[in-house]
C-alpha atoms as a PDB file:
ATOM      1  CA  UNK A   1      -3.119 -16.655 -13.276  1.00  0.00           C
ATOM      2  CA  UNK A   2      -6.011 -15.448 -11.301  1.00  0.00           C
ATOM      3  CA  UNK A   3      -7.756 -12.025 -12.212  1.00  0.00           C
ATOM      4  CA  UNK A   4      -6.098 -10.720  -9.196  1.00  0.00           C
ATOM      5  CA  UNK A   5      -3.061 -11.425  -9.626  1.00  0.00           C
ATOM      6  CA  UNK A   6      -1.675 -10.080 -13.467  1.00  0.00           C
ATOM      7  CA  UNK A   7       0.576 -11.604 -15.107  1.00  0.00           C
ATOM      8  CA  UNK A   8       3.890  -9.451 -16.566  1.00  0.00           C
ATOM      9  CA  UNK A   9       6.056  -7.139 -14.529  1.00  0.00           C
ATOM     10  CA  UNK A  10       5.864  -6.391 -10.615  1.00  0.00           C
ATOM     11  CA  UNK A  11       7.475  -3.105 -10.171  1.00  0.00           C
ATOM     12  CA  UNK A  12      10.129  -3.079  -6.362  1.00  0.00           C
ATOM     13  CA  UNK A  13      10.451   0.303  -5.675  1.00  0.00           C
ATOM     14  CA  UNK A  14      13.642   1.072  -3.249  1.00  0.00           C
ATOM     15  CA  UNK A  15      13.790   2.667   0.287  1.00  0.00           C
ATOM     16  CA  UNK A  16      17.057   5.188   0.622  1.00  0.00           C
ATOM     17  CA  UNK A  17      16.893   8.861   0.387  1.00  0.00           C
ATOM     18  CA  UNK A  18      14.099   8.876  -2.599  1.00  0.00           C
ATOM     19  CA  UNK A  19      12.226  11.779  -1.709  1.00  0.00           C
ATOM     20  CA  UNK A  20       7.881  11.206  -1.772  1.00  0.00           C
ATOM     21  CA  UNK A  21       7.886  13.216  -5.547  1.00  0.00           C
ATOM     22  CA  UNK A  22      11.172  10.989  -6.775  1.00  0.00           C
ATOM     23  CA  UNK A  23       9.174   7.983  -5.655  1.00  0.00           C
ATOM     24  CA  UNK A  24       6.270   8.417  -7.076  1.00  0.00           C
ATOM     25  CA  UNK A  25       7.731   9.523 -10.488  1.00  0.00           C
ATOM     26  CA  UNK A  26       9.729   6.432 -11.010  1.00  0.00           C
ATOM     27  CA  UNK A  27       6.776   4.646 -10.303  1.00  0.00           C
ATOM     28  CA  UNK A  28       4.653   6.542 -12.444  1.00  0.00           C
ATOM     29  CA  UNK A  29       7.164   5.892 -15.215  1.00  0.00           C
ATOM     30  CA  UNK A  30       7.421   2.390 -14.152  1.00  0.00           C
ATOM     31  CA  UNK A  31       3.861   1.694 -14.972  1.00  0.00           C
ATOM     32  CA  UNK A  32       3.735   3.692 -17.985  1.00  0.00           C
ATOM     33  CA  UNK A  33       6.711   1.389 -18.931  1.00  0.00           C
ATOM     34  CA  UNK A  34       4.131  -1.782 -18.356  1.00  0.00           C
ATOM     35  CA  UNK A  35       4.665  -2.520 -14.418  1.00  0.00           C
ATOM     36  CA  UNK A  36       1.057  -4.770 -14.108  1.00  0.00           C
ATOM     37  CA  UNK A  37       1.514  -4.232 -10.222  1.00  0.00           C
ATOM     38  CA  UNK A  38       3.834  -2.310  -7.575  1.00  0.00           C
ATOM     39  CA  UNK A  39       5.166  -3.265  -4.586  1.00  0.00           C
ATOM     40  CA  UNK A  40       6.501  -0.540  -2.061  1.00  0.00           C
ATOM     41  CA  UNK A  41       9.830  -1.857  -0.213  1.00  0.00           C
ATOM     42  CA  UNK A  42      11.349   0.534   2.648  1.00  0.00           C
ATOM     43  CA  UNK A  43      13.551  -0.958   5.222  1.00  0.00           C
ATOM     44  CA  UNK A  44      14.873   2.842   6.355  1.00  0.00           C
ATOM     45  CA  UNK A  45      12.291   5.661   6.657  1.00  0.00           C
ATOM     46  CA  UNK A  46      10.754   6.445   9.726  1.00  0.00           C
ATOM     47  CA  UNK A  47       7.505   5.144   9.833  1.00  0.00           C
ATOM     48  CA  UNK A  48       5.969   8.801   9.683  1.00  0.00           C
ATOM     49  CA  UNK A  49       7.432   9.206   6.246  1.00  0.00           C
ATOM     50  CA  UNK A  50       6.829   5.293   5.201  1.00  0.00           C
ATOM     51  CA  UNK A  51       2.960   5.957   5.753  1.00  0.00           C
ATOM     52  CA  UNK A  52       2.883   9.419   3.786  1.00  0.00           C
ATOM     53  CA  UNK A  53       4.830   7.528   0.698  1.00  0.00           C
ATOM     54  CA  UNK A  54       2.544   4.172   0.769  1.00  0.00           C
ATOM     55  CA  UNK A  55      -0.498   6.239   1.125  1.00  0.00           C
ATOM     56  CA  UNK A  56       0.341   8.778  -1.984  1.00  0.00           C
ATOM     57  CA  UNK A  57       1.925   5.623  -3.778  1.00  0.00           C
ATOM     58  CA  UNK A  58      -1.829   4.025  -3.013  1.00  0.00           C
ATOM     59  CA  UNK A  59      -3.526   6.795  -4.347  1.00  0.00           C
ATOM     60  CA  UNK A  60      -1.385   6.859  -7.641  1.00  0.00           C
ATOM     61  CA  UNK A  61      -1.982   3.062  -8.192  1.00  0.00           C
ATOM     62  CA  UNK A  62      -5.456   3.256  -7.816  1.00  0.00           C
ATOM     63  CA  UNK A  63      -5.963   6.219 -10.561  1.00  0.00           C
ATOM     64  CA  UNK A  64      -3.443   3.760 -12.468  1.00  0.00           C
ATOM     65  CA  UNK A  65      -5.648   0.678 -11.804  1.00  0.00           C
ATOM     66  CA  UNK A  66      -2.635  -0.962 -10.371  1.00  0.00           C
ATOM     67  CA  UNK A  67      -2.537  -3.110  -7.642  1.00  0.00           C
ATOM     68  CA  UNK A  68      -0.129  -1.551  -4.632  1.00  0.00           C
ATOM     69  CA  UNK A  69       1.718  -4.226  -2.440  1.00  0.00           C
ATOM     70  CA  UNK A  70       3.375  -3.593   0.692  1.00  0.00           C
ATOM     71  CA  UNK A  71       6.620  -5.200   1.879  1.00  0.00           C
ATOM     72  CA  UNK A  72       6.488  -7.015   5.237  1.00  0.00           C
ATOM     73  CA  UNK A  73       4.304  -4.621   6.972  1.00  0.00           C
ATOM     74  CA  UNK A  74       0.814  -6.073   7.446  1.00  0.00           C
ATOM     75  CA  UNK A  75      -0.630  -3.200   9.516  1.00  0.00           C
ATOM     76  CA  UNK A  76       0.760  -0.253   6.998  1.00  0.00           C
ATOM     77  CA  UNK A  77      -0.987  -2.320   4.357  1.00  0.00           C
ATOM     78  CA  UNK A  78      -4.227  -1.878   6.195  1.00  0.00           C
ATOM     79  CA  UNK A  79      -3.444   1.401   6.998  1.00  0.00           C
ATOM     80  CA  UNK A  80      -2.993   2.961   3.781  1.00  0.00           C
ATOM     81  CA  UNK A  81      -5.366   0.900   2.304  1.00  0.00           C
ATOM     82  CA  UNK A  82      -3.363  -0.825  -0.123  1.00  0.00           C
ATOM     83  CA  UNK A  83      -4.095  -4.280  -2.054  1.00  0.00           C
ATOM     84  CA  UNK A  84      -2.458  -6.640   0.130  1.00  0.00           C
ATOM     85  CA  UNK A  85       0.710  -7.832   1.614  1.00  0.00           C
ATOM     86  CA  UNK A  86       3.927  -9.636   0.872  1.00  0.00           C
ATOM     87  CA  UNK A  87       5.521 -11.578   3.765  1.00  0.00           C
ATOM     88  CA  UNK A  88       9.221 -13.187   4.652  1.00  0.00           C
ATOM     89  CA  UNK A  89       9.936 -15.693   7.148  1.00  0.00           C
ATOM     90  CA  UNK A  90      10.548 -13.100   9.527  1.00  0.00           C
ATOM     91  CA  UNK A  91       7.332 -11.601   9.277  1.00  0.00           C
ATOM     92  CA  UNK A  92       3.666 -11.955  10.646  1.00  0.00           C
ATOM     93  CA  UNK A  93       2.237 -15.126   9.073  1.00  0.00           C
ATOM     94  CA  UNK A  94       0.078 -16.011   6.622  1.00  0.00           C
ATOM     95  CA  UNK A  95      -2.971 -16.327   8.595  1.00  0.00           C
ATOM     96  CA  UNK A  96      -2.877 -13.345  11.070  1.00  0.00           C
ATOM     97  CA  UNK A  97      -2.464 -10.956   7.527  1.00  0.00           C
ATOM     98  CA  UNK A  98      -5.343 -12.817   6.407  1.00  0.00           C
ATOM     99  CA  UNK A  99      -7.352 -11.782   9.179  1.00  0.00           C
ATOM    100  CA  UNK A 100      -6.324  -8.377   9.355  1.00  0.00           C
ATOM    101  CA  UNK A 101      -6.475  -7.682   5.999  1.00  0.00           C
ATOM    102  CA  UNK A 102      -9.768  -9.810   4.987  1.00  0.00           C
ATOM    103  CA  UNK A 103     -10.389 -12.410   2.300  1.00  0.00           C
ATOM    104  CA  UNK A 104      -9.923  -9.714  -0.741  1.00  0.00           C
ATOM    105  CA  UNK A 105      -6.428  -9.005   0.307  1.00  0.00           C
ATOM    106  CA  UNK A 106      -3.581 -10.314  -2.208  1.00  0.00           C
ATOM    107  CA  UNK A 107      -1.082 -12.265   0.056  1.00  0.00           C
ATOM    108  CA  UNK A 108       2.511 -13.358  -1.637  1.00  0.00           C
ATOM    109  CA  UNK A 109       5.092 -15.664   0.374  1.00  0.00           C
ATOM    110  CA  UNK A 110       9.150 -15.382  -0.092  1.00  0.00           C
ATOM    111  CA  UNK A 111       9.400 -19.295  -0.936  1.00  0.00           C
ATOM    112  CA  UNK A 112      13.038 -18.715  -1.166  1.00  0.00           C
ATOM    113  CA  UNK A 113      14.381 -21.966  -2.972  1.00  0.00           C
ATOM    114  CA  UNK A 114      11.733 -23.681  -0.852  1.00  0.00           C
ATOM    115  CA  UNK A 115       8.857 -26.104  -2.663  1.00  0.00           C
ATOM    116  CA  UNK A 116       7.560 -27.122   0.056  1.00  0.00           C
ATOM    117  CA  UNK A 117       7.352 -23.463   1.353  1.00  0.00           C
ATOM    118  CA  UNK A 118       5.258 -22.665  -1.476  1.00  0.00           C
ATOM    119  CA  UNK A 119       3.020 -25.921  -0.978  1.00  0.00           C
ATOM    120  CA  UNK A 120       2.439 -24.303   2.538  1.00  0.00           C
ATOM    121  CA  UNK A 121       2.160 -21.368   0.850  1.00  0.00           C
ATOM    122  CA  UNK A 122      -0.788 -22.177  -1.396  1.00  0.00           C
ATOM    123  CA  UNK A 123      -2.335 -24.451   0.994  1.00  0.00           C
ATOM    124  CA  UNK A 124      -2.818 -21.662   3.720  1.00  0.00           C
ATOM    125  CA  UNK A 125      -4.993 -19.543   1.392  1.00  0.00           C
ATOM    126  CA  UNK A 126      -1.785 -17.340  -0.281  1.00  0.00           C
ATOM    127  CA  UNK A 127      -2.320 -15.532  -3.524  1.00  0.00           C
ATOM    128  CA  UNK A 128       1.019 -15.937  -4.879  1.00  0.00           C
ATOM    129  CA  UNK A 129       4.419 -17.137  -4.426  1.00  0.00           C
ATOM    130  CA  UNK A 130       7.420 -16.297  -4.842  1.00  0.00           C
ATOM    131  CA  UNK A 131      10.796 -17.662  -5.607  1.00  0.00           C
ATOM    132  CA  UNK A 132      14.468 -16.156  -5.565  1.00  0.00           C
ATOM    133  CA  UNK A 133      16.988 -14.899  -6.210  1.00  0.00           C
ATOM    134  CA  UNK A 134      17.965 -16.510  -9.207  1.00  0.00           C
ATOM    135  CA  UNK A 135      20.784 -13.968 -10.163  1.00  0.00           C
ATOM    136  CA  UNK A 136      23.152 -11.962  -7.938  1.00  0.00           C
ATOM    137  CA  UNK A 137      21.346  -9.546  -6.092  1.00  0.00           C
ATOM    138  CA  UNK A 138      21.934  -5.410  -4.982  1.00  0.00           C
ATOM    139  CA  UNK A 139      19.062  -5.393  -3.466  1.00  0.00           C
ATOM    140  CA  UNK A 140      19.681  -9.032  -1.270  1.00  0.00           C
ATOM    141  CA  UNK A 141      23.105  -9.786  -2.010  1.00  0.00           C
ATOM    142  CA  UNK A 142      23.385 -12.918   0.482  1.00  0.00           C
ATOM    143  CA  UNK A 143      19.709 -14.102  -0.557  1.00  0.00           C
ATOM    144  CA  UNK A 144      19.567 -17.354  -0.849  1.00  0.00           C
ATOM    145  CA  UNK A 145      20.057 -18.702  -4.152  1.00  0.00           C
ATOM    146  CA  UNK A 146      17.235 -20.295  -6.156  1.00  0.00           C
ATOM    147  CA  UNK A 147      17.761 -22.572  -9.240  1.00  0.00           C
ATOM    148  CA  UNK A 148      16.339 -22.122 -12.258  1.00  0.00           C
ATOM    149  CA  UNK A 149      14.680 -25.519 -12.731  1.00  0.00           C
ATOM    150  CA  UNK A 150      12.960 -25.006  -9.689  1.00  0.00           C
ATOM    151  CA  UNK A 151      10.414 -23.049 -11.237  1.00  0.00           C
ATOM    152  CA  UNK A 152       9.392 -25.547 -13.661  1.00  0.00           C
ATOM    153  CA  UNK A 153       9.157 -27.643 -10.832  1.00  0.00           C
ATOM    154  CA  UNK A 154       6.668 -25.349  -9.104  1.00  0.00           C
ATOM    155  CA  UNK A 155       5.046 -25.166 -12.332  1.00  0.00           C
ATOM    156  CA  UNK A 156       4.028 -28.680 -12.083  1.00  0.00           C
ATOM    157  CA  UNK A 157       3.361 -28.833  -8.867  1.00  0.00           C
ATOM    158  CA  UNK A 158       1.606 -25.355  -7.855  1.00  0.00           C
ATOM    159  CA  UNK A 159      -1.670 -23.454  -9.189  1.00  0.00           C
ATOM    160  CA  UNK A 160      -1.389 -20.162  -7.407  1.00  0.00           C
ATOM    161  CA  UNK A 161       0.624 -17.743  -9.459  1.00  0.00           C
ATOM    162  CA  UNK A 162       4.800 -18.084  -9.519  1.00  0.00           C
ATOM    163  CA  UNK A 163       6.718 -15.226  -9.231  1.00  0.00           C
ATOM    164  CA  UNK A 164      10.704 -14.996  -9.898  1.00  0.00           C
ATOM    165  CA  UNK A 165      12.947 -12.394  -7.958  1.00  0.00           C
ATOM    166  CA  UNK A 166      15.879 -11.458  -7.678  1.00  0.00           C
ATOM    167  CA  UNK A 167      18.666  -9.964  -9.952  1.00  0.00           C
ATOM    168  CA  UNK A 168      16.298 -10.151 -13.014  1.00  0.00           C
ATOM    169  CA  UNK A 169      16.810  -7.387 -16.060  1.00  0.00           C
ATOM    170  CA  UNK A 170      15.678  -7.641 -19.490  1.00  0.00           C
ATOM    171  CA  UNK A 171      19.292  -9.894 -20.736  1.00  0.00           C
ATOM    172  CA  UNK A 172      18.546 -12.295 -18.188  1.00  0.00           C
ATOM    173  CA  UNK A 173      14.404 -12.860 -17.260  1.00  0.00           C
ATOM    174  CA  UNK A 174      12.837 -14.442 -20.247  1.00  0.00           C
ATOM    175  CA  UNK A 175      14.393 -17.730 -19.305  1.00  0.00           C
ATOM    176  CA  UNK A 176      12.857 -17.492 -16.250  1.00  0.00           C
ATOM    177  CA  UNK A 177       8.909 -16.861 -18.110  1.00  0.00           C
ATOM    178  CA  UNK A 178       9.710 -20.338 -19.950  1.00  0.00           C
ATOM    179  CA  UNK A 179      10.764 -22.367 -16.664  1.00  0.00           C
ATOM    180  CA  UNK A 180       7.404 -21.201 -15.891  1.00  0.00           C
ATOM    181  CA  UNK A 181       7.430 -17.605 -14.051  1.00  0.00           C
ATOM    182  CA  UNK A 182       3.718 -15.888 -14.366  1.00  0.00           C
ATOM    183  CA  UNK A 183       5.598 -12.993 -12.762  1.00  0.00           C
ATOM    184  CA  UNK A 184       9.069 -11.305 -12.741  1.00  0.00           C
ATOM    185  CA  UNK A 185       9.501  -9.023  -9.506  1.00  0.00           C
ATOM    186  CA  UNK A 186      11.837  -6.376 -10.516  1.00  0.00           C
ATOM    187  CA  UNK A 187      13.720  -3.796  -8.676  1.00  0.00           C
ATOM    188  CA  UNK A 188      17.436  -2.036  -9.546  1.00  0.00           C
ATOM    189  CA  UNK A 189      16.553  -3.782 -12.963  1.00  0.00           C
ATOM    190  CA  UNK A 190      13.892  -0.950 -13.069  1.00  0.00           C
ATOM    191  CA  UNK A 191      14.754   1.706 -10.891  1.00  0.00           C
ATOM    192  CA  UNK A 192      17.825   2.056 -10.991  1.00  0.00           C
ATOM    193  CA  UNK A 193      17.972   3.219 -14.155  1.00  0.00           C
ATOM    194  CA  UNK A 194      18.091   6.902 -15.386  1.00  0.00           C
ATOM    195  CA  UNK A 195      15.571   6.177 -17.828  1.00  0.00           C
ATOM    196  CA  UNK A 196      13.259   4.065 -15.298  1.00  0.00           C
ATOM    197  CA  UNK A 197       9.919   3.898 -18.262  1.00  0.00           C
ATOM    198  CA  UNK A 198      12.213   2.237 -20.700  1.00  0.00           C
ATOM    199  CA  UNK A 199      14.160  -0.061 -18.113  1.00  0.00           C
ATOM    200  CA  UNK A 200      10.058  -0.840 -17.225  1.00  0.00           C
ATOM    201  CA  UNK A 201       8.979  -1.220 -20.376  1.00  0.00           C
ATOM    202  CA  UNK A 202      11.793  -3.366 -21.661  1.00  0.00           C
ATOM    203  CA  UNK A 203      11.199  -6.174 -18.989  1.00  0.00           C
ATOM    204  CA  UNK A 204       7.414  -6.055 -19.544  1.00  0.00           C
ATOM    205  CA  UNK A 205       8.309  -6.993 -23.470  1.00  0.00           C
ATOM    206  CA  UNK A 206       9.600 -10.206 -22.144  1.00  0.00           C
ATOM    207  CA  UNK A 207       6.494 -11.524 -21.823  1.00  0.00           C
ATOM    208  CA  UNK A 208       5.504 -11.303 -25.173  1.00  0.00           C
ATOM    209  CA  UNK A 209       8.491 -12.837 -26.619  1.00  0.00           C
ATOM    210  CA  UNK A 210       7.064 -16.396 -27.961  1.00  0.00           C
ATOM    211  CA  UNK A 211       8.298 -19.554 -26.243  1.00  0.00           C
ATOM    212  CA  UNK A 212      11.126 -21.272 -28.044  1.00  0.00           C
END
């Protein structure tokens, strides 16, 4: 792992009718709960209320000391300020975030079930990768699946950090650490749950359950 980049739990938050205040209580609980770093994912707000949320989540994960990262959108990223980017295959590539965002910009890359993605990936200067979904999805139902052994794979093959999405809650994500996930990006595993600082602080335990 780089100093950048922390190891442990990488709090999703959700888009939907969360209101600004909702949002950034579960997060706040989130990272009381252990989230090392946040990433704000909103596929339905107008972009009027997607800036106002990303700028007071920005804020709050800055008085946290907690890296924000914004979801596909390279120029709300700059906008607000936050700590970098995470991109899709759909989105703007790696280089053109690179340059808008400068060289102190964390950059992650959807992999998918893709190694030679991520050898792209961390040959074009990304920060981190990540692979997924591993587990059935809410979030990305029709995601593509990801197998589990890939990650050890990556292991051997990658040094940027590894991060595993997709379906991952407490029962199921420490197998993923062993096959060699530095990260576990975490969404209706955290937030969706009435008690969002426990569901948090649950899945950042995993990490320091010893290796079998």
């Amino acid at each position: 792992m780089t100093d950048t980049v922390p190891a442990g739990l990488y709090a999703l938050t959700g888009g939907g009718s969360r209101t600004e205040g909702g949002l950034l209580e579960g997060v706040a609980a989130a990272i009381r709960g252990g989230a090392r770093w946040v990433q704000y994912r909103d596929k339905d707000a107008p972009p009027d209320t997607r800036a106002a949320r990303a700028k007071a989540l920005r804020r709050l994960c800055n008085e946290c000391g907690v890296p924000l990262i914004v979801n596909d959108d390279v120029a709300l990223a700059r906008a607000v300020g936050a700590a970098g980017v995470h991109l899709g295959r759909d989105d703007a590539s790696l280089q053109a975030a690179r340059e808008t965002l400068g060289a102190g910009a964390l950059i992650g890359i959807s992999c998918y079930d893709s190694l030679d993605r991520a050898r792209a990936a961390e040959a074009g200067g990304a920060d981190y990768v990540a692979f997924g979904r591993f587990f059935p999805s809410r979030t990305k139902p029709r995601a593509t699946p990801a197998p589990i052994g890939l990650l050890r794979r990556a292991r051997a093959a990658l040094s940027v950090p590894i991060v595993a999405i997709g379906g991952i809650t407490p029962e199921n994500g420490a197998a993923l650490i062993v096959a060699g996930a530095d990260v576990l990006a975490v969404g209706h595993g955290v937030f969706g749950h009435a008690d969002i600082e426990a569901a948090a602080r649950r899945c950042a335990a995993l990490f320091d359950i010893p290796a079998p």
